[in-house]
C-alpha atoms as a PDB file:
ATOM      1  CA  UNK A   1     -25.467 -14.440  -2.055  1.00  0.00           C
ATOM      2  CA  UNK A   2     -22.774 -12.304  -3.967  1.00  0.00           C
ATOM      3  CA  UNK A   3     -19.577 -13.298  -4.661  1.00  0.00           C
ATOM      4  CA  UNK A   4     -18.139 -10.610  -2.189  1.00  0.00           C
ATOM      5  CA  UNK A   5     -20.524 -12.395   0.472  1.00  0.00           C
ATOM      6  CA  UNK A   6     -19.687 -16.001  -0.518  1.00  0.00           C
ATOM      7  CA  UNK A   7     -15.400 -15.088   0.244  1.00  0.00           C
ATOM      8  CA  UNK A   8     -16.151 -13.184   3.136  1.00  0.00           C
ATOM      9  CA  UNK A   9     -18.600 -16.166   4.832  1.00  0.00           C
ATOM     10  CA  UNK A  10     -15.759 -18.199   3.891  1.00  0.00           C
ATOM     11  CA  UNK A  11     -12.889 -16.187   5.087  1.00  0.00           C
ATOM     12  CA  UNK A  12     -15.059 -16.291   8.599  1.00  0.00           C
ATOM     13  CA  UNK A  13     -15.817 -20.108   8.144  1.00  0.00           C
ATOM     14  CA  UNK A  14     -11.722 -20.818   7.832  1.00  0.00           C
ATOM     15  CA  UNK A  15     -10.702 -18.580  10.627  1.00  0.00           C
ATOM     16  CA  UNK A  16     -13.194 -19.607  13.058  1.00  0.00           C
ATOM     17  CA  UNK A  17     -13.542 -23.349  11.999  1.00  0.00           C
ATOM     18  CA  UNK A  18     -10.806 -24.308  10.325  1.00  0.00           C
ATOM     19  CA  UNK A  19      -7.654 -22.705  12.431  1.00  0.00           C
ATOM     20  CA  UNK A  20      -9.251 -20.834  15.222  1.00  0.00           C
ATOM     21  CA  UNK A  21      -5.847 -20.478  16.660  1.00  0.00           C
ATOM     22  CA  UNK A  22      -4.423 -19.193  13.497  1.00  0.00           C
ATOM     23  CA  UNK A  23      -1.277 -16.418  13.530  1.00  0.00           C
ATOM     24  CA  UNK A  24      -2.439 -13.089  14.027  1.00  0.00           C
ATOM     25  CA  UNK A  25      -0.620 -11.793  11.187  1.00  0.00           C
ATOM     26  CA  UNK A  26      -3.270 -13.678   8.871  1.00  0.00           C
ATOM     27  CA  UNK A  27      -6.333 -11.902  10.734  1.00  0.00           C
ATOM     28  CA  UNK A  28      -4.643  -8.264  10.503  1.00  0.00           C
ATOM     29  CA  UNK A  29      -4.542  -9.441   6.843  1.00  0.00           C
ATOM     30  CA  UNK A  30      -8.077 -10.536   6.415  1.00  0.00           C
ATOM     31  CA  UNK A  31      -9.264  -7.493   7.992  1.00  0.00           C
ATOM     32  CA  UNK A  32      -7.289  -4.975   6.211  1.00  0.00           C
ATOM     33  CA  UNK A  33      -8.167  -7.054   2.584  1.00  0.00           C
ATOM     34  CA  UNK A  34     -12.036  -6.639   4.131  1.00  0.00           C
ATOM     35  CA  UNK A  35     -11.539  -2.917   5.378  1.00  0.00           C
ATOM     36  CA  UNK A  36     -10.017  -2.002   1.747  1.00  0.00           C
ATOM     37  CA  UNK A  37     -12.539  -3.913  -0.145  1.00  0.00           C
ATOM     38  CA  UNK A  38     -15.401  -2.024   1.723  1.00  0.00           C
ATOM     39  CA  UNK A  39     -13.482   1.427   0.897  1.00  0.00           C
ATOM     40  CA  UNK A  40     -12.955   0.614  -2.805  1.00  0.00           C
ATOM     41  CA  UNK A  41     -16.790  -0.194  -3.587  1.00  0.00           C
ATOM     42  CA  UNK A  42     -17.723   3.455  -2.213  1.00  0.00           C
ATOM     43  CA  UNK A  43     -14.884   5.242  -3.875  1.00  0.00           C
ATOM     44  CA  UNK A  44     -16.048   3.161  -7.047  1.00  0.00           C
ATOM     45  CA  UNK A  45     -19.155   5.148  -7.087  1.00  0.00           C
ATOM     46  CA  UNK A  46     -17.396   8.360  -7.553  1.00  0.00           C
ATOM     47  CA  UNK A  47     -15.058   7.067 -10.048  1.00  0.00           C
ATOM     48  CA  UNK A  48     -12.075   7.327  -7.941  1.00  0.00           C
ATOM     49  CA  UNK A  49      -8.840   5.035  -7.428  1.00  0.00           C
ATOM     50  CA  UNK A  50      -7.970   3.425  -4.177  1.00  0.00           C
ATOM     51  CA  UNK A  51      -5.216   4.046  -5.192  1.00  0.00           C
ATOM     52  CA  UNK A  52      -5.300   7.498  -5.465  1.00  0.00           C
ATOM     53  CA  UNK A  53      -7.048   7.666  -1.804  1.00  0.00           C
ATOM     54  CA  UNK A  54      -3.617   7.019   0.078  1.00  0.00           C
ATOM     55  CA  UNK A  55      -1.853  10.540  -1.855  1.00  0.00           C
ATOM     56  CA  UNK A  56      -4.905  12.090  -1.240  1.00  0.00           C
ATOM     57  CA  UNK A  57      -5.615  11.740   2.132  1.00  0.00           C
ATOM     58  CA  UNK A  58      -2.287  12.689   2.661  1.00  0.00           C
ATOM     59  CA  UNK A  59      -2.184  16.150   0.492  1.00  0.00           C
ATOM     60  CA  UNK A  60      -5.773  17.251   2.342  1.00  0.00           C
ATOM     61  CA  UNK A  61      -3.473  17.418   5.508  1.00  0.00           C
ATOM     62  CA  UNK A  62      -0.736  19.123   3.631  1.00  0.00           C
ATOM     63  CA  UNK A  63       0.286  19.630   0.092  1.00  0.00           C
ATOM     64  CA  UNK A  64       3.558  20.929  -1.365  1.00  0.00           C
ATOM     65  CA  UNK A  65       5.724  17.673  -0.608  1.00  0.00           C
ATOM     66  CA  UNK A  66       7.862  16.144  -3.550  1.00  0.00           C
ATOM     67  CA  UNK A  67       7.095  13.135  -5.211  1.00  0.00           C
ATOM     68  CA  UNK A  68       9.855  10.738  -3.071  1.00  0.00           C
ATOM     69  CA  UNK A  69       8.445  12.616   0.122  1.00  0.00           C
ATOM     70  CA  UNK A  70       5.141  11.336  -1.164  1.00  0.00           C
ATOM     71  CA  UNK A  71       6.477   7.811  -1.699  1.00  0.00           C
ATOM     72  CA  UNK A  72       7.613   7.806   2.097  1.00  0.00           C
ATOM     73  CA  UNK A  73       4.531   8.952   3.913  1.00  0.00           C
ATOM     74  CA  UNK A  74       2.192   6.783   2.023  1.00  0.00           C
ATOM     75  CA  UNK A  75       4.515   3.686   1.861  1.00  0.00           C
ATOM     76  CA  UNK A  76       5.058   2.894  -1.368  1.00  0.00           C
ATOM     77  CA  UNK A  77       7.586   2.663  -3.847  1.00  0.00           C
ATOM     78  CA  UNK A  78       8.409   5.809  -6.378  1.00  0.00           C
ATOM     79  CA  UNK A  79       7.081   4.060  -9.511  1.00  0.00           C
ATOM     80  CA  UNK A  80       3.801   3.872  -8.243  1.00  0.00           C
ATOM     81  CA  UNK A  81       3.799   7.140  -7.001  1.00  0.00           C
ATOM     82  CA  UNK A  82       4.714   8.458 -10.163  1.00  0.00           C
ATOM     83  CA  UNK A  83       2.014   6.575 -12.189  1.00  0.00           C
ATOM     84  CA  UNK A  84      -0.594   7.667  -9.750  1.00  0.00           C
ATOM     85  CA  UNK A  85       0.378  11.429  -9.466  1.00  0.00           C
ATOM     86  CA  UNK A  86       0.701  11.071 -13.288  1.00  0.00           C
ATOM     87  CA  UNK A  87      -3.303   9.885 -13.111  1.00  0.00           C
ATOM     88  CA  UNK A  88      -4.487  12.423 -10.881  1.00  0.00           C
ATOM     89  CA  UNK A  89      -2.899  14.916 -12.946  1.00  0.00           C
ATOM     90  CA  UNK A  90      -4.477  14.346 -15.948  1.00  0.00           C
ATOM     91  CA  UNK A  91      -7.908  13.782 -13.741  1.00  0.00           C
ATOM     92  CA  UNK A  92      -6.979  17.632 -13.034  1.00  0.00           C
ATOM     93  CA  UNK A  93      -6.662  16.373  -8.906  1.00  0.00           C
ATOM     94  CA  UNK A  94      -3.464  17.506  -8.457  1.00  0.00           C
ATOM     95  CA  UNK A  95      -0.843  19.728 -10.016  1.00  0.00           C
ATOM     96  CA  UNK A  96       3.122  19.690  -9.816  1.00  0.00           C
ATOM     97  CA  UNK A  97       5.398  22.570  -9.849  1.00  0.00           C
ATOM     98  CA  UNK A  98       8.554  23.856  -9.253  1.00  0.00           C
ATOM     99  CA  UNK A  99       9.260  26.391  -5.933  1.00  0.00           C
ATOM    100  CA  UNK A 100      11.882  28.966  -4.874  1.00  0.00           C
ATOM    101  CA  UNK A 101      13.663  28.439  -8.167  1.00  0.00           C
ATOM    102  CA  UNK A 102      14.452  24.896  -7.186  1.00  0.00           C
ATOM    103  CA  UNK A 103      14.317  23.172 -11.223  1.00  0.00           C
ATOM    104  CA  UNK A 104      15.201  20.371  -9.700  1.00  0.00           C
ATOM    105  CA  UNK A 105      11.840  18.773  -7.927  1.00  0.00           C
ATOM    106  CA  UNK A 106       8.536  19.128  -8.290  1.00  0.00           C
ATOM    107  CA  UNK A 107       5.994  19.562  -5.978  1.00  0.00           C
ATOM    108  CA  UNK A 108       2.685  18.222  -5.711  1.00  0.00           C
ATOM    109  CA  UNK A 109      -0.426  20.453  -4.700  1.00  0.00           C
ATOM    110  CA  UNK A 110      -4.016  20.319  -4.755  1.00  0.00           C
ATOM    111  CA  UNK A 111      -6.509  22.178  -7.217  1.00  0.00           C
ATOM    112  CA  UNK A 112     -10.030  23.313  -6.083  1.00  0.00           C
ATOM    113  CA  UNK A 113     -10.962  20.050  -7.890  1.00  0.00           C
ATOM    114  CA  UNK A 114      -8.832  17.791  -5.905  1.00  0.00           C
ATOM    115  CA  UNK A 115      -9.415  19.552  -2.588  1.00  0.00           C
ATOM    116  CA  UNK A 116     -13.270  19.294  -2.940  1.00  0.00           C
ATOM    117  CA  UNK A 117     -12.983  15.257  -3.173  1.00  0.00           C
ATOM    118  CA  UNK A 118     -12.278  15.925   0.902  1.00  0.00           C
ATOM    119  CA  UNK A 119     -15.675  16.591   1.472  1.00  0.00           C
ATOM    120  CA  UNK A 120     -17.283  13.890  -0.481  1.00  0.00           C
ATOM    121  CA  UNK A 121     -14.908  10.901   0.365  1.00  0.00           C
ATOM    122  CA  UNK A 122     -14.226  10.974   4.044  1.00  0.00           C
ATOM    123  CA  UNK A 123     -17.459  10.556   5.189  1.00  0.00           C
ATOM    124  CA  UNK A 124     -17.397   7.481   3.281  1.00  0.00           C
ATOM    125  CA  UNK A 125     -14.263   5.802   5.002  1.00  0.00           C
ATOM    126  CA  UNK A 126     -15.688   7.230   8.275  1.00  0.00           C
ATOM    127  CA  UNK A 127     -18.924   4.773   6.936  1.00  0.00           C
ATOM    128  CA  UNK A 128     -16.119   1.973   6.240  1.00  0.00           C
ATOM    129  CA  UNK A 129     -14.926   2.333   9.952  1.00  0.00           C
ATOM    130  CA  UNK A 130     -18.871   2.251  11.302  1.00  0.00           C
ATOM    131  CA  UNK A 131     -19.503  -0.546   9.536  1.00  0.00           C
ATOM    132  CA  UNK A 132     -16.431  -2.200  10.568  1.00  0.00           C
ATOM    133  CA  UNK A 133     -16.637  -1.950  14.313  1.00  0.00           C
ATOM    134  CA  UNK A 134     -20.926  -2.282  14.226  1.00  0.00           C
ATOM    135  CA  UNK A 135     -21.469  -4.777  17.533  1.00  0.00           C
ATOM    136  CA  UNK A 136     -18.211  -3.895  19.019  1.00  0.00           C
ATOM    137  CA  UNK A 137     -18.206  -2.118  22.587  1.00  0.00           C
ATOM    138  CA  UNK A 138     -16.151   0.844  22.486  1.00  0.00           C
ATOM    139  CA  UNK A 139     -13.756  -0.503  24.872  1.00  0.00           C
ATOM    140  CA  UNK A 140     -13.010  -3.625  22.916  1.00  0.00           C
ATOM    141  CA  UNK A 141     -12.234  -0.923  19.856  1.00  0.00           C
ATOM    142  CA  UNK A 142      -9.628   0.859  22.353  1.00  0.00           C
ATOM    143  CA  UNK A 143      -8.354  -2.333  23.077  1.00  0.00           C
ATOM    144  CA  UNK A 144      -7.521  -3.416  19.825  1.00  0.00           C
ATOM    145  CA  UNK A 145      -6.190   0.126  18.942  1.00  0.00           C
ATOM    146  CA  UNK A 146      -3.429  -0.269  21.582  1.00  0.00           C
ATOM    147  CA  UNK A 147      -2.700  -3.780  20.825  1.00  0.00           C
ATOM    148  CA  UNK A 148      -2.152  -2.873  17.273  1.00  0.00           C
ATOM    149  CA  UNK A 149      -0.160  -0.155  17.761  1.00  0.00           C
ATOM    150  CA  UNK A 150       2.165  -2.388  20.110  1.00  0.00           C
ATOM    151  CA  UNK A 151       2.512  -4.058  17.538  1.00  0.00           C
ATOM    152  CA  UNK A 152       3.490  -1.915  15.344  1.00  0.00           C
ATOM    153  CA  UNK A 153       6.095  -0.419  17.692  1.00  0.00           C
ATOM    154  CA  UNK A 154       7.458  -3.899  18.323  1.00  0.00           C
ATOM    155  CA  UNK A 155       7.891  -4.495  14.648  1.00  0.00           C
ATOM    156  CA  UNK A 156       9.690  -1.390  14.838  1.00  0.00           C
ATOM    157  CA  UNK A 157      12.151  -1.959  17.158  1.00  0.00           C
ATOM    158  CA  UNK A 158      12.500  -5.343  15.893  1.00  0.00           C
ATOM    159  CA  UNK A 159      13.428  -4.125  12.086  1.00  0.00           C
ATOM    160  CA  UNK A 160      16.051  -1.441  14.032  1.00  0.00           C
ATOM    161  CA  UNK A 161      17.797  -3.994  15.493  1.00  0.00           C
ATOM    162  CA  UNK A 162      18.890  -5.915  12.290  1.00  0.00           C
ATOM    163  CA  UNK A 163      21.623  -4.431  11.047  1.00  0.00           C
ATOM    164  CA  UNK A 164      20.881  -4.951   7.426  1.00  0.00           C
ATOM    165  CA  UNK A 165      18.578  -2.843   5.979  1.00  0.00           C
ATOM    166  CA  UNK A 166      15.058  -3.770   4.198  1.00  0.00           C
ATOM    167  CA  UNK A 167      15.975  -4.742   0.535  1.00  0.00           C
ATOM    168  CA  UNK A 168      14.331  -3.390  -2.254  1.00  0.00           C
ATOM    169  CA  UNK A 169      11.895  -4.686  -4.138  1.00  0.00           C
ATOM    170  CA  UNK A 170      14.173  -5.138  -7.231  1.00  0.00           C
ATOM    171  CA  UNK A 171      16.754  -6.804  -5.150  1.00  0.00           C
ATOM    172  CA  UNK A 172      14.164  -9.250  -3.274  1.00  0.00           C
ATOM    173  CA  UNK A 173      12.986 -10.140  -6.678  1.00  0.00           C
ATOM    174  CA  UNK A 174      16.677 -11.384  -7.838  1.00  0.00           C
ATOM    175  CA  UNK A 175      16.757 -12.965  -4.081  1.00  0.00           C
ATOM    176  CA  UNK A 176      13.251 -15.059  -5.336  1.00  0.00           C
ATOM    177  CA  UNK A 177      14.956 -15.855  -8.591  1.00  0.00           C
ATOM    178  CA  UNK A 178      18.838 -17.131  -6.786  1.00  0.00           C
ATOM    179  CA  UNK A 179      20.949 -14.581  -9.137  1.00  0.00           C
ATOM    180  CA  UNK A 180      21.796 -12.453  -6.265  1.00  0.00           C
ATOM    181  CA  UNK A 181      21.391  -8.292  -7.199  1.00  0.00           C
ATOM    182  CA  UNK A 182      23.042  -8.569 -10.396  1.00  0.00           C
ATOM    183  CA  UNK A 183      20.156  -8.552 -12.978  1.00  0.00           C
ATOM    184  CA  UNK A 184      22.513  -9.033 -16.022  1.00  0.00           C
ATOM    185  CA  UNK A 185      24.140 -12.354 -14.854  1.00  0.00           C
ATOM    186  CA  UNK A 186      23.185 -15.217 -16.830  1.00  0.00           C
ATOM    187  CA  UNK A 187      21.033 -17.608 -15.441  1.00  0.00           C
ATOM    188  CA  UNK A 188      22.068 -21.156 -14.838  1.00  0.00           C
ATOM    189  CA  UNK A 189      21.668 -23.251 -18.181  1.00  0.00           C
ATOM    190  CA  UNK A 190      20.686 -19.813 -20.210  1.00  0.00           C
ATOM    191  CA  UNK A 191      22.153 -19.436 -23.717  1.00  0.00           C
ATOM    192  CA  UNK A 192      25.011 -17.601 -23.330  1.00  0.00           C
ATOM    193  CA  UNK A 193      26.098 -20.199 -20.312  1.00  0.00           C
ATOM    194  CA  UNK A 194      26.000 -23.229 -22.953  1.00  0.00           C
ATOM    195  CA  UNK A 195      27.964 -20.811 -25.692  1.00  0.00           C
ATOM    196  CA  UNK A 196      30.316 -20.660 -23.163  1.00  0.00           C
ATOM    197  CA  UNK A 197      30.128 -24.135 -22.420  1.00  0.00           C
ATOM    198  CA  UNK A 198      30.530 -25.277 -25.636  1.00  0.00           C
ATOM    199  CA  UNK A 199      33.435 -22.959 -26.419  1.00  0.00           C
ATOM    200  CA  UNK A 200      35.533 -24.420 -23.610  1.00  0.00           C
ATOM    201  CA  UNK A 201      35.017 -28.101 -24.559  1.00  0.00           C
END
């Protein structure tokens, strides 16, 4: 048994064992972890990035967008869209260029290279998805389809009706770490807090 097998037979043990009445949230997770890991050992064989899939799939509909554009329709922060456009670049997937004399942005289109991928990695997450659902009547697949996009319309309406917005990542990380959004402010019982200390005594 390989050590892919072993997690997954023990993934199935927990859930079905373990806490058969576990939250739902921790089987979407499971499943998506299990869907992704499928996708990434086939992509593996044609040297190519799962994280490069998500901008691709994405340009194959439609190139031209910009990189935040990008960043919104696949779901991820800027950063990492940078770093991975910067990637496919060089792997001569993509190019970026400037339009209608706009020196401001760049946009992000396809070579011949980059466009070709289409043909050779879809069929492999259409396999993913086969495999996936192999055993499953097609109306327990359609069933699960609408449930999980109920869900994700709940979840929707739910995050709408906070007023707050989502924080960012950099401000959830100074949340995690209890020195608010100010990245500069000394922690409690840093250096500069005792050389202040001391100069008060």
């Amino acid at each position: 048994m390989t050590r892919r097998s072993f997690d997954t037979q023990m993934i199935l043990h927990h859930r079905r064992e373990a806490v058969p009445n576990d939250r739902l949230a921790h089987l979407i997770k499971d499943a998506r972890r299990a869907l992704v890991r499928s996708l990434q050992m086939r992509l593996a064989a044609h040297k190519v990035s799962f994280g490069h899939w998500a901008f691709l799939r994405i340009l194959w509909e439609r190139d031209g967008y910009t990189q935040r554009e990008l960043s919104e329709r696949a779901g991820v922060m800027e950063p990492t869209t940078y770093a991975a456009l910067k990637a496919m670049e060089r792997l001569g997937y993509i190019v970026r260029r400037q339009m209608d004399g706009n020196r401001k942005k760049l946009f992000v289109f396809l070579t011949p290279k980059g466009r070709l991928l289409r043909t050779k990695l879809v069929p492999l997450a259409e396999a993913v998805n086969s495999a996936a659902i192999r055993g499953v009547s097609a109306t327990d697949v359609d069933t699960a389809r609408q449930v999980l996009l109920a869900i994700i319309a709940n979840l929707a309406q739910d995050e709408e009706a906070h007023d707050k917005p989502m924080p960012s990542t950099r401000a959830l990380a100074h949340l995690r770490r209890g020195d608010g959004c100010n990245a500069s402010a000394p922690k409690l019982g840093s250096p500069s807090q005792r050389k202040v200390a001391r100069k008060s005594r």
